[in-house]
C-alpha atoms as a PDB file:
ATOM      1  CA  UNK A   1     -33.425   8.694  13.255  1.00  0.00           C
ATOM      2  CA  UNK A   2     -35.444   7.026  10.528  1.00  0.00           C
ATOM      3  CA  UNK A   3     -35.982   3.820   9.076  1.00  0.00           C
ATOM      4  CA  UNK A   4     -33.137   2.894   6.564  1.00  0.00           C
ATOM      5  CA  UNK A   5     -34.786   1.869   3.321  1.00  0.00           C
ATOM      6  CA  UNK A   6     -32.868  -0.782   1.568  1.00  0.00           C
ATOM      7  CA  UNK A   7     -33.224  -1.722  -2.223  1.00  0.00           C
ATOM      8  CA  UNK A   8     -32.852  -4.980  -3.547  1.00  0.00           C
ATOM      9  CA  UNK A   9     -31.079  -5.170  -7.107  1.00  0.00           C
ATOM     10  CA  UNK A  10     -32.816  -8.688  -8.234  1.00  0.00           C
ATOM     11  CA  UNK A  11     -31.164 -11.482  -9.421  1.00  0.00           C
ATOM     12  CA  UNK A  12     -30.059 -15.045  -8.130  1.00  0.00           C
ATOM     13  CA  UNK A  13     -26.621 -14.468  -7.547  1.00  0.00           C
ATOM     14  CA  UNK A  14     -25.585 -11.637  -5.422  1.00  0.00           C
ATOM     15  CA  UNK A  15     -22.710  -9.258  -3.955  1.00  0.00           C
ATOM     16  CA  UNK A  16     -23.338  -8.469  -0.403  1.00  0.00           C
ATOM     17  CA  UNK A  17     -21.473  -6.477   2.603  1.00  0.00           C
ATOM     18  CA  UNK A  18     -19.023  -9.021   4.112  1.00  0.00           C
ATOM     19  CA  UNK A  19     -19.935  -7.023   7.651  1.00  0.00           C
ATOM     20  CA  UNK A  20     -23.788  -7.174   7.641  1.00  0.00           C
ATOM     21  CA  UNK A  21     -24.715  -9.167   3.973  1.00  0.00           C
ATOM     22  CA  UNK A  22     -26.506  -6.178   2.916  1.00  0.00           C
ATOM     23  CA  UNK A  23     -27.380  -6.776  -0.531  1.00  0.00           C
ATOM     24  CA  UNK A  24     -24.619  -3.744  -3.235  1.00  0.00           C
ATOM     25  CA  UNK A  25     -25.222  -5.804  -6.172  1.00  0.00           C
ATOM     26  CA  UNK A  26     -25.779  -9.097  -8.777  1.00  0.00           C
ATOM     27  CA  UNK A  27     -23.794 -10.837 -11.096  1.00  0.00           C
ATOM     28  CA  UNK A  28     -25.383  -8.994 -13.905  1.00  0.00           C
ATOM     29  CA  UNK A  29     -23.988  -5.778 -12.735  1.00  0.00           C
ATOM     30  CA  UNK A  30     -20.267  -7.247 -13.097  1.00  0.00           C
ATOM     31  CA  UNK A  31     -18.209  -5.630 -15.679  1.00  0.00           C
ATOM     32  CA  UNK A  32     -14.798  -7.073 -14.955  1.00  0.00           C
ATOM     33  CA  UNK A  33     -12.483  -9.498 -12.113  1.00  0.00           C
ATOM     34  CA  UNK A  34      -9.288  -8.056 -13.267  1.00  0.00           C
ATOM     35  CA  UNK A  35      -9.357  -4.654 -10.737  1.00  0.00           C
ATOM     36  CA  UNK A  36      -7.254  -4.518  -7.552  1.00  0.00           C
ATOM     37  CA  UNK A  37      -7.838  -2.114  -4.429  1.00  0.00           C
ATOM     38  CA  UNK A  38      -5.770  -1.531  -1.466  1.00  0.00           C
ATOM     39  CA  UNK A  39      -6.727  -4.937   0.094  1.00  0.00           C
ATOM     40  CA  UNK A  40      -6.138  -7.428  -3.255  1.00  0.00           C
ATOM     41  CA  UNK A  41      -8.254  -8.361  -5.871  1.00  0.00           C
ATOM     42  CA  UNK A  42     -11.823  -6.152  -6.604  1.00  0.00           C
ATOM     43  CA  UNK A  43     -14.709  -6.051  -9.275  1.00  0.00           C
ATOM     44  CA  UNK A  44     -16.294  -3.779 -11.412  1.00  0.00           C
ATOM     45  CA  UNK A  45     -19.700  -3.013 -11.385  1.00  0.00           C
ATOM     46  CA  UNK A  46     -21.774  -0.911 -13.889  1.00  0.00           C
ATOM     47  CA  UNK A  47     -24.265  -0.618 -10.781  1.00  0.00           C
ATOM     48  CA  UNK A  48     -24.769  -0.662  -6.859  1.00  0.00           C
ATOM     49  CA  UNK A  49     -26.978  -0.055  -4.362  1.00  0.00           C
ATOM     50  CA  UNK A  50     -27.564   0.515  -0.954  1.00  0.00           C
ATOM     51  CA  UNK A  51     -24.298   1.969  -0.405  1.00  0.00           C
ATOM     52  CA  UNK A  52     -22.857   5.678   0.660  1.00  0.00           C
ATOM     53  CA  UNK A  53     -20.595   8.317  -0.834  1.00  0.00           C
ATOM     54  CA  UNK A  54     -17.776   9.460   0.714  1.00  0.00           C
ATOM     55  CA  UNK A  55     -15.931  12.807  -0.651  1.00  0.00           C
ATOM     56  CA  UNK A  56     -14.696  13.442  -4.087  1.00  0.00           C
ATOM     57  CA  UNK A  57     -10.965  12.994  -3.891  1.00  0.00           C
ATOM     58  CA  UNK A  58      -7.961  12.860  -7.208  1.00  0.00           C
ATOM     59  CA  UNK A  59      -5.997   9.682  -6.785  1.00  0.00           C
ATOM     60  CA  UNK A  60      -3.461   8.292  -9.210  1.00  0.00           C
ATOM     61  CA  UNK A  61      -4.013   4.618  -9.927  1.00  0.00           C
ATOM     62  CA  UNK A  62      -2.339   2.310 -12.052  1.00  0.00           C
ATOM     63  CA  UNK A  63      -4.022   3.242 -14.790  1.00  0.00           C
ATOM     64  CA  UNK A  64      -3.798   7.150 -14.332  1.00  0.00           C
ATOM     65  CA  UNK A  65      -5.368  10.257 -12.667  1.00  0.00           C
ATOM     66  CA  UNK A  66      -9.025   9.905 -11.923  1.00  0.00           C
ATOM     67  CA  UNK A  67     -11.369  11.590  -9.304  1.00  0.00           C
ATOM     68  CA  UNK A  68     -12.734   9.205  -7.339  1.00  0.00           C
ATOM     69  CA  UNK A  69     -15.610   8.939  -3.876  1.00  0.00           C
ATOM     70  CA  UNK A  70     -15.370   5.997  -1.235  1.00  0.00           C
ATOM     71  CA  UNK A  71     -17.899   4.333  -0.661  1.00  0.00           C
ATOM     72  CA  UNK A  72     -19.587   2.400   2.116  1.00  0.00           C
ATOM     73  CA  UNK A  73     -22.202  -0.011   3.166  1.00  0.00           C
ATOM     74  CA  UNK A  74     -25.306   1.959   3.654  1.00  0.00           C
ATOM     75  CA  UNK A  75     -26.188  -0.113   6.698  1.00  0.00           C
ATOM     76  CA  UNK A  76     -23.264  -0.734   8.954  1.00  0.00           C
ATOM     77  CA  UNK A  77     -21.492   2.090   7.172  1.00  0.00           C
ATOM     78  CA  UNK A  78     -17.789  -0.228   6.522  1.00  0.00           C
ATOM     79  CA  UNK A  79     -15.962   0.596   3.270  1.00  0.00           C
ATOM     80  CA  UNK A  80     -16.470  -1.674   0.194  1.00  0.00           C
ATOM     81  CA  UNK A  81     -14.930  -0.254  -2.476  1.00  0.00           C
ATOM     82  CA  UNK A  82     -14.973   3.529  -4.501  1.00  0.00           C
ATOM     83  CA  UNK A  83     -16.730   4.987  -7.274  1.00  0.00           C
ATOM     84  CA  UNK A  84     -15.255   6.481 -10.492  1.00  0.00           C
ATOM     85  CA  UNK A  85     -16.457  10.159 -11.208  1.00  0.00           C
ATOM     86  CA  UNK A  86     -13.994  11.323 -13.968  1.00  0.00           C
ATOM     87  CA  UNK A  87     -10.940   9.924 -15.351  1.00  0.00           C
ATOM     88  CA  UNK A  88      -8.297  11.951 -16.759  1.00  0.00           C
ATOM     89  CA  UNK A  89      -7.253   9.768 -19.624  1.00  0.00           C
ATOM     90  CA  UNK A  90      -9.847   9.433 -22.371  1.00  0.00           C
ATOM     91  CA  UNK A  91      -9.232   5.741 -23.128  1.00  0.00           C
ATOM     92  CA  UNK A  92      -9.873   5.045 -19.163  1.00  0.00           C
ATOM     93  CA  UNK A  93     -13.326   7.327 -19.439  1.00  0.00           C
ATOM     94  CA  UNK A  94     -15.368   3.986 -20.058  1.00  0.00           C
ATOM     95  CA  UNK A  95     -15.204   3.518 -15.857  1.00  0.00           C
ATOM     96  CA  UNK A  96     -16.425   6.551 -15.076  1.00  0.00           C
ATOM     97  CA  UNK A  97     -20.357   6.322 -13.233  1.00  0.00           C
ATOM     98  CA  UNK A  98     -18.833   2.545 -12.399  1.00  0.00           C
ATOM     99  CA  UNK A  99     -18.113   1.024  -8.771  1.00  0.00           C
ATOM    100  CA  UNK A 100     -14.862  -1.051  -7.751  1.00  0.00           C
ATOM    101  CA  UNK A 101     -15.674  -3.921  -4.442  1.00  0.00           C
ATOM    102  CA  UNK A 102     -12.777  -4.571  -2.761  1.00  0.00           C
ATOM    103  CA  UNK A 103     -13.214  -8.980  -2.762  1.00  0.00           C
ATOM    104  CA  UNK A 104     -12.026  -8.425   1.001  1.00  0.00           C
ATOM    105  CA  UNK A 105     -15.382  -6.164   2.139  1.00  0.00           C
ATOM    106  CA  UNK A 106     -17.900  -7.988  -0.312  1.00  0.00           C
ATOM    107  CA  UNK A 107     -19.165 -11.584  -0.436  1.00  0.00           C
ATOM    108  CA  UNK A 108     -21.000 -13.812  -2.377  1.00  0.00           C
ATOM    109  CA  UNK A 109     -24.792 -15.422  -2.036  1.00  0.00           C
ATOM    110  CA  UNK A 110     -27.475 -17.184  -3.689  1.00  0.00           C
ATOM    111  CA  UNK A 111     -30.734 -14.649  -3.817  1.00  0.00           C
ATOM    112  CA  UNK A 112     -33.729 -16.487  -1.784  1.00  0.00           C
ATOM    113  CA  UNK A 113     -35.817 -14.015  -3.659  1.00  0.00           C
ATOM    114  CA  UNK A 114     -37.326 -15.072  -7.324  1.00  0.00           C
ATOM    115  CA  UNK A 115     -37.157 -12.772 -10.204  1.00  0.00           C
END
């Protein structure tokens, strides 16, 4: 297989894998605190990298009916959270293109890299 390219999404405070500390995200990506997944309390992002998609799937949510993808650390392949691809209600349409992080799967760090 080939080598896994990784991006880096700058910044000084981070959102890595809790697994491996790959690098998903910074603190300029976070949209909200107030989301919960299956495992507690999660955050929205407006973006996130080095991560894969899992299959598009309708779930209902607290919040209504949206069509939603998994997705996973793109190095040690663990889930971290989902992605929202349409949402049913128009008030809740904001979220769509956006990522959840479970708090459980992700972690926190200070970037050793200068911007």
């Amino acid at each position: 297989m080939g080598k896994l390219f990784l991006e880096h999404p700058g910044g000084r405070r981070l959102f890595a894998c809790a697994s491996c500390a790959t690098v998903l995200t910074n603190k300029r990506s976070l949209v909200s605190t107030a989301f919960h997944g299956m495992s507690g309390n999660a955050y929205l992002f407006n973006k996130v990298v080095n991560v894969l998609h899992g299959d598009s799937r309708t779930t209902d949510m607290r919040t209504g009916r949206h069509i939603v993808r998994d997705v996973y650390c793109k190095r040690c392949q663990k889930y971290v959270g989902w992605t929202y691809e349409y949402a049913m209600s128009p008030d809740q349409r904001y979220k769509e293109g956006m990522f959840v992080l479970e708090c459980y799967y992700i972690m926190q760090q200070n970037s050793t890299v200068k911007d």
